[in-house]
Protein backbone atom coordinates (compact mmCIF):
# COMPACT_ATOMS: atom_id res chain seq x y z
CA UNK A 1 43.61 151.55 168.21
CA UNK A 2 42.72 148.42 166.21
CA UNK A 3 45.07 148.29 162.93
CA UNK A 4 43.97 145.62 160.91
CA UNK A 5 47.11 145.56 158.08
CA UNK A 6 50.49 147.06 158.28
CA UNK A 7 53.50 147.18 155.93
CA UNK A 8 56.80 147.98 157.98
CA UNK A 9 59.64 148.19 155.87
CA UNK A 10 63.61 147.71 157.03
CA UNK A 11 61.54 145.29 159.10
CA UNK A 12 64.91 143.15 160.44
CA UNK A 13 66.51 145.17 162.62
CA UNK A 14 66.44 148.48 165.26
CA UNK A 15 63.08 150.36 165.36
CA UNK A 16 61.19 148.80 162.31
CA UNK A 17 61.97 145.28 164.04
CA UNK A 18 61.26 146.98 167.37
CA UNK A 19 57.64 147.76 165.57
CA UNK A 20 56.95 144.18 164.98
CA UNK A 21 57.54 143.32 168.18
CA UNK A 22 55.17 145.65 170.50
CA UNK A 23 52.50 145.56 167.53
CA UNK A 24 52.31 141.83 167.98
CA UNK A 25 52.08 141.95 171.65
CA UNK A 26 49.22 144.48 171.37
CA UNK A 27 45.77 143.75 173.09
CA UNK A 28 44.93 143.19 169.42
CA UNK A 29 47.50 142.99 167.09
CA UNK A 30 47.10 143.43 163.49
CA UNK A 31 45.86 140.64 161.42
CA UNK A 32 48.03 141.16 159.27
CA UNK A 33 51.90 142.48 160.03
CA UNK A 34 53.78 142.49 156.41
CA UNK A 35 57.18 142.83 157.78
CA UNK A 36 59.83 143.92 154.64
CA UNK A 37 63.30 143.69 154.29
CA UNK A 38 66.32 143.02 151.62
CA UNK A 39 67.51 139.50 152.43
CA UNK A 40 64.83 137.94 155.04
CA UNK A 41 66.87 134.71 155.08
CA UNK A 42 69.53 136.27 156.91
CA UNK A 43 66.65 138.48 159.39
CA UNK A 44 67.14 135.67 161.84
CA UNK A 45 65.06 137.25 164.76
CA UNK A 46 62.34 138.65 162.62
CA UNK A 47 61.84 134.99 161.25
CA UNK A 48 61.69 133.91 164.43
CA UNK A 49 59.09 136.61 165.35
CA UNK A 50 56.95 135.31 162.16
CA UNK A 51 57.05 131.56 163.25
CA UNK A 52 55.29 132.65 166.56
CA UNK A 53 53.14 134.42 165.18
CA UNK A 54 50.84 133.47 161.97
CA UNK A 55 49.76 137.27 161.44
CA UNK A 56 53.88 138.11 160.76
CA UNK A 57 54.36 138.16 157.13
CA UNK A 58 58.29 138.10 156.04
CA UNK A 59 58.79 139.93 152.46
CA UNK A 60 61.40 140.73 150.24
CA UNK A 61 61.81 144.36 149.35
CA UNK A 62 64.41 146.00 148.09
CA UNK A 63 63.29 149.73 147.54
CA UNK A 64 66.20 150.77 145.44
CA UNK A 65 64.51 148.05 142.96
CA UNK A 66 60.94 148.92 141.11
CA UNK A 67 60.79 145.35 140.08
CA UNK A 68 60.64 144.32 143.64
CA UNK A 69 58.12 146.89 144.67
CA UNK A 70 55.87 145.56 141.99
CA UNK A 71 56.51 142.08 143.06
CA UNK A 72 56.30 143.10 147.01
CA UNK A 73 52.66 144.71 145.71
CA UNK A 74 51.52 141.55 144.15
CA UNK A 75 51.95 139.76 147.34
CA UNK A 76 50.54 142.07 149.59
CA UNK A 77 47.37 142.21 147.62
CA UNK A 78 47.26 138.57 147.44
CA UNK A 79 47.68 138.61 151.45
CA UNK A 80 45.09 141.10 152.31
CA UNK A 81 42.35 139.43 149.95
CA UNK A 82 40.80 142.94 148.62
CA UNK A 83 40.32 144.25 152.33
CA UNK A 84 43.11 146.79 152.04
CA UNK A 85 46.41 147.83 153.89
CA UNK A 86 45.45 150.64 156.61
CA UNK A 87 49.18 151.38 157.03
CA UNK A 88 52.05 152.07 154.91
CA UNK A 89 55.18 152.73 157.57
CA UNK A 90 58.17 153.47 155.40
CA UNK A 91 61.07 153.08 158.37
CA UNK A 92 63.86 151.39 156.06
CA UNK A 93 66.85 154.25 154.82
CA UNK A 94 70.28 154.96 154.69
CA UNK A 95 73.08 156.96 156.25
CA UNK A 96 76.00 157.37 154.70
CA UNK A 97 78.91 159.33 155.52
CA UNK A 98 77.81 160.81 158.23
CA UNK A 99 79.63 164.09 159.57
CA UNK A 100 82.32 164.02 156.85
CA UNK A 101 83.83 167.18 155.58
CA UNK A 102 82.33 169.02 152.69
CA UNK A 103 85.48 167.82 149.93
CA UNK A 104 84.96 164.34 151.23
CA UNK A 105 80.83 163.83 150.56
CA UNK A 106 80.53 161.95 147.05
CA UNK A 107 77.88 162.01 144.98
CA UNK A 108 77.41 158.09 144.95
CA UNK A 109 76.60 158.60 148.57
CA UNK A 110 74.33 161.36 147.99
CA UNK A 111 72.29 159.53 145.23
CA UNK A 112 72.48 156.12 146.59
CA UNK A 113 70.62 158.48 149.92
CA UNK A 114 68.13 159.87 147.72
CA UNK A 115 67.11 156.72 146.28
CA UNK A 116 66.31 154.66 149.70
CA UNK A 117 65.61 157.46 151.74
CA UNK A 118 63.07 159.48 149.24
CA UNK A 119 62.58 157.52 145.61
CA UNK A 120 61.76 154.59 147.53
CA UNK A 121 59.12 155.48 149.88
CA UNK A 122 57.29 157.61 146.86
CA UNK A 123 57.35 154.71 144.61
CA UNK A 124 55.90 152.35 147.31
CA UNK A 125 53.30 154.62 147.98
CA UNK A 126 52.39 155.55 144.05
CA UNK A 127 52.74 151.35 143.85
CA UNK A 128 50.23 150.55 146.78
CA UNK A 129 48.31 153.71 146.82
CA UNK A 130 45.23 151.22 145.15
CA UNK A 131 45.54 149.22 148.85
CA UNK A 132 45.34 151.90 150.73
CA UNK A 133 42.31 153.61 148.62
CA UNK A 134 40.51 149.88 149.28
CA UNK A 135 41.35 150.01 153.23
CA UNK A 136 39.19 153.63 152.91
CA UNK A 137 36.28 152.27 150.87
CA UNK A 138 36.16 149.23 153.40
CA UNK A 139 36.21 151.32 156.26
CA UNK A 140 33.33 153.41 157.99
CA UNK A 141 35.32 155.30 160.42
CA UNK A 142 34.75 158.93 159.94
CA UNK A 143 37.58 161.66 159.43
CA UNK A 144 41.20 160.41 159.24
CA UNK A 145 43.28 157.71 161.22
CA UNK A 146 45.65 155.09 160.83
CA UNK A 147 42.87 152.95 161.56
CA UNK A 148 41.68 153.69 158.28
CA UNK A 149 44.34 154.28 156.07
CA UNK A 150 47.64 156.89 156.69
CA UNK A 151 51.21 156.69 154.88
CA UNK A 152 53.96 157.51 157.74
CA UNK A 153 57.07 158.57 156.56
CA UNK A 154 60.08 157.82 159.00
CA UNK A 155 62.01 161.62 159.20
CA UNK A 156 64.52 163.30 161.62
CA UNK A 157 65.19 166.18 163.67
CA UNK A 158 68.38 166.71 161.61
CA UNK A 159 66.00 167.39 158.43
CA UNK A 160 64.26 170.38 160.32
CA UNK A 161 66.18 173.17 158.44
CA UNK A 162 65.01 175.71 161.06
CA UNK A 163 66.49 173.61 163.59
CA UNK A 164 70.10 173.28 162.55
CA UNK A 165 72.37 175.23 164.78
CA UNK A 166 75.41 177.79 162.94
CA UNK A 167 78.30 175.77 162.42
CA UNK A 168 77.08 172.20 163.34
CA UNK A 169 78.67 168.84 161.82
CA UNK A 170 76.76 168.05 158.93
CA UNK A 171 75.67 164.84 157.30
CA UNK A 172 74.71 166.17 153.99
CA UNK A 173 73.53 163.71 152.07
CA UNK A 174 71.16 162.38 155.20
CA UNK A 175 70.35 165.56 156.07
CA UNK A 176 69.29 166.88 152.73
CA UNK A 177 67.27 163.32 151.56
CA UNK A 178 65.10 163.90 154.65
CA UNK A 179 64.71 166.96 154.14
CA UNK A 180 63.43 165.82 150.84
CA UNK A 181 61.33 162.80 152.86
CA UNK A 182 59.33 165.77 154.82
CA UNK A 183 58.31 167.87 151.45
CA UNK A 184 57.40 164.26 149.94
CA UNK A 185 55.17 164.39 152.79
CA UNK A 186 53.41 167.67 152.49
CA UNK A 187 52.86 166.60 148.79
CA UNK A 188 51.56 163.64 149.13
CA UNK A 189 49.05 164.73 151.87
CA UNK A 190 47.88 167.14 149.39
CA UNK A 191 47.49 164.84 146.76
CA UNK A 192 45.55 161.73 149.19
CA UNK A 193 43.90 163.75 152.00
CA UNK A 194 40.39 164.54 149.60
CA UNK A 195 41.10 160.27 149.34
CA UNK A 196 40.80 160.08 152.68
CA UNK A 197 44.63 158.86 153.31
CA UNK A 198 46.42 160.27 156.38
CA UNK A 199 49.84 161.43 155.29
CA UNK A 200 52.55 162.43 158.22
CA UNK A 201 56.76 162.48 159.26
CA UNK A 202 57.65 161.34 162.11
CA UNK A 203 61.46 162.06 164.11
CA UNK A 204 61.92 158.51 166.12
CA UNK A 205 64.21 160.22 168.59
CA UNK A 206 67.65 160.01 168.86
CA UNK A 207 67.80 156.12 169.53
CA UNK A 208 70.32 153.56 170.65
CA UNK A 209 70.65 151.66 166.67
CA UNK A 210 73.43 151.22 164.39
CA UNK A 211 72.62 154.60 162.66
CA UNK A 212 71.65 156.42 166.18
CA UNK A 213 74.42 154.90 167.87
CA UNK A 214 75.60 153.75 171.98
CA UNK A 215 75.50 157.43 173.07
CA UNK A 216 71.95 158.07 172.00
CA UNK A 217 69.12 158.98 174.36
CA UNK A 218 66.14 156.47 173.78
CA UNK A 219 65.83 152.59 173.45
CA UNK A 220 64.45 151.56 170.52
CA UNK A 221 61.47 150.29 173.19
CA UNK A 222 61.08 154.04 174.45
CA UNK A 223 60.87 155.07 170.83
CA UNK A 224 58.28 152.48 169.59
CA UNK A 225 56.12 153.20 172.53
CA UNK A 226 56.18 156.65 171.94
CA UNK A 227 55.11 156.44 168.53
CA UNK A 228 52.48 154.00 168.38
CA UNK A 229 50.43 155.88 171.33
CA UNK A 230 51.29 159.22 169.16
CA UNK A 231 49.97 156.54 165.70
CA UNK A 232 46.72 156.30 167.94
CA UNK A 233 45.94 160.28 168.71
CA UNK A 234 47.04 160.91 164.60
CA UNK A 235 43.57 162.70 163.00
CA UNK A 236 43.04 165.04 159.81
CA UNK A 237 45.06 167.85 161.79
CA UNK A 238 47.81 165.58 161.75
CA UNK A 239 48.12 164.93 158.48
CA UNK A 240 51.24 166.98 156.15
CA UNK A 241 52.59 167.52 159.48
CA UNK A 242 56.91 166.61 161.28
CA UNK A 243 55.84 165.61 164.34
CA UNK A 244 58.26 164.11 166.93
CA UNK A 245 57.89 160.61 168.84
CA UNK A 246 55.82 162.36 171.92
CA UNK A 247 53.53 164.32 169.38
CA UNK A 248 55.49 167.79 169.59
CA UNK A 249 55.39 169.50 165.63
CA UNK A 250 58.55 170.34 164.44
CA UNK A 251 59.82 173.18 162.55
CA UNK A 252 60.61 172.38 158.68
């Protein structure tokens, strides 16, 4: 698998930092890594990362903020010189108020969710979709791949509305904005798969980060290597699909 440009965002810490890392110690890494996040002054280790490495690119992006997008989108394009970005990873989001009871969920916490989790990654992609339509004219791979040009859409189990168990804890307004991440998803691989734009949701696992917490199952290492050798197998019949980190399909 040969990626030649990337755009990770929530870049500075847990798995989207955990990204940067194993895709710059690839056999060959991308040549270009655009690694996003709100304040990269204070993303100490992802600097450091970006000083060892002249393919790491550290951006500002605030997806809550269309301004920035169009700002983050002038600088990409004036990174990748016309050749394209091949992957749009949209890791960054929220969770807030997690397993509160029903009277105590707010609806600032439930829009302030929608917003990062599901109005952000749509507007990047409407904002960079001419990127990733240049990585497919540039490319002569045949079918679909990340090596050519795919939008992957970071989801969770706890989104799967087949999959939640009578009477479990509930963290609505997580829950319900991924929920609202996977039909973004089956949308938008409608919309870009005649484009020839692979479009797909992943669950990371339950991992050991400040949202997954100590008791989780999987190091942020497990998870990353899971999903960039399932990022490698992804084709057309991936594409508008949940899949989990080891490549199992999950229910909606």
């Amino acid at each position: 698998m040969y990626i030649r440009s990337i755009l990770i965002t929530g870049a500075n810490r847990g798995i989207g930092l955990e990204f940067v890392k194993q895709f710059v110690a690839l056999p060959k890494p991308p040549t270009h890594l655009i690694s996003t996040c709100r304040s990269p002054d204070e993303a100490k280790e992802l600097q450091s990362i970006a000083k060892a490495h002249s393919n790491v690119h550290v951006l500002k992006l605030d997806v809550l903020n269309e301004s920035s997008i169009r700002t983050l989108a002038d600088n990409v394009q004036r990174i990748l010189e016309g050749q394209g970005l091949n992957i749009l990873l949209n890791n960054a989001g929220v969770n807030l108020e997690k397993y509160v009871a029903l009277e105590n969920v707010t609806r600032n916490a439930m829009e302030q969710s929608f917003s990062a989790n599901v109005v952000g990654p749509m507007n990047l992609c409407q904002t960079l979709l001419p990127l990733l339509k240049a990585a497919v004219s540039s490319s002569s791979e045949p079918g679909m791949s990340v090596s050519k040009a795919a939008v992957i859409n970071m989801s969770s189990i706890l989104s799967s509305i087949a999959s939640v168990p009578p009477g479990s804890k509930a963290s609505y307004p997580y829950q319900i904005s991924k929920s609202a991440v996977n039909m973004l998803t089956k949308l938008l691989s409608g919309d870009l798969q005649p484009l020839g734009i692979l479009v797909m949701c992943v669950h990371p696992g339950w991992v050991k980060t400040d949202m997954g917490g100590e008791h989780a199952t999987l190091t942020t290492e497990q998870s990353v290597r899971n999903m960039l050798s399932l990022f490698s197998s992804l084709n057309e019949s991936s594409t508008g699909k949940l899949l989990d980190h080891k490549g199992k399909e999950l229910p909606w």
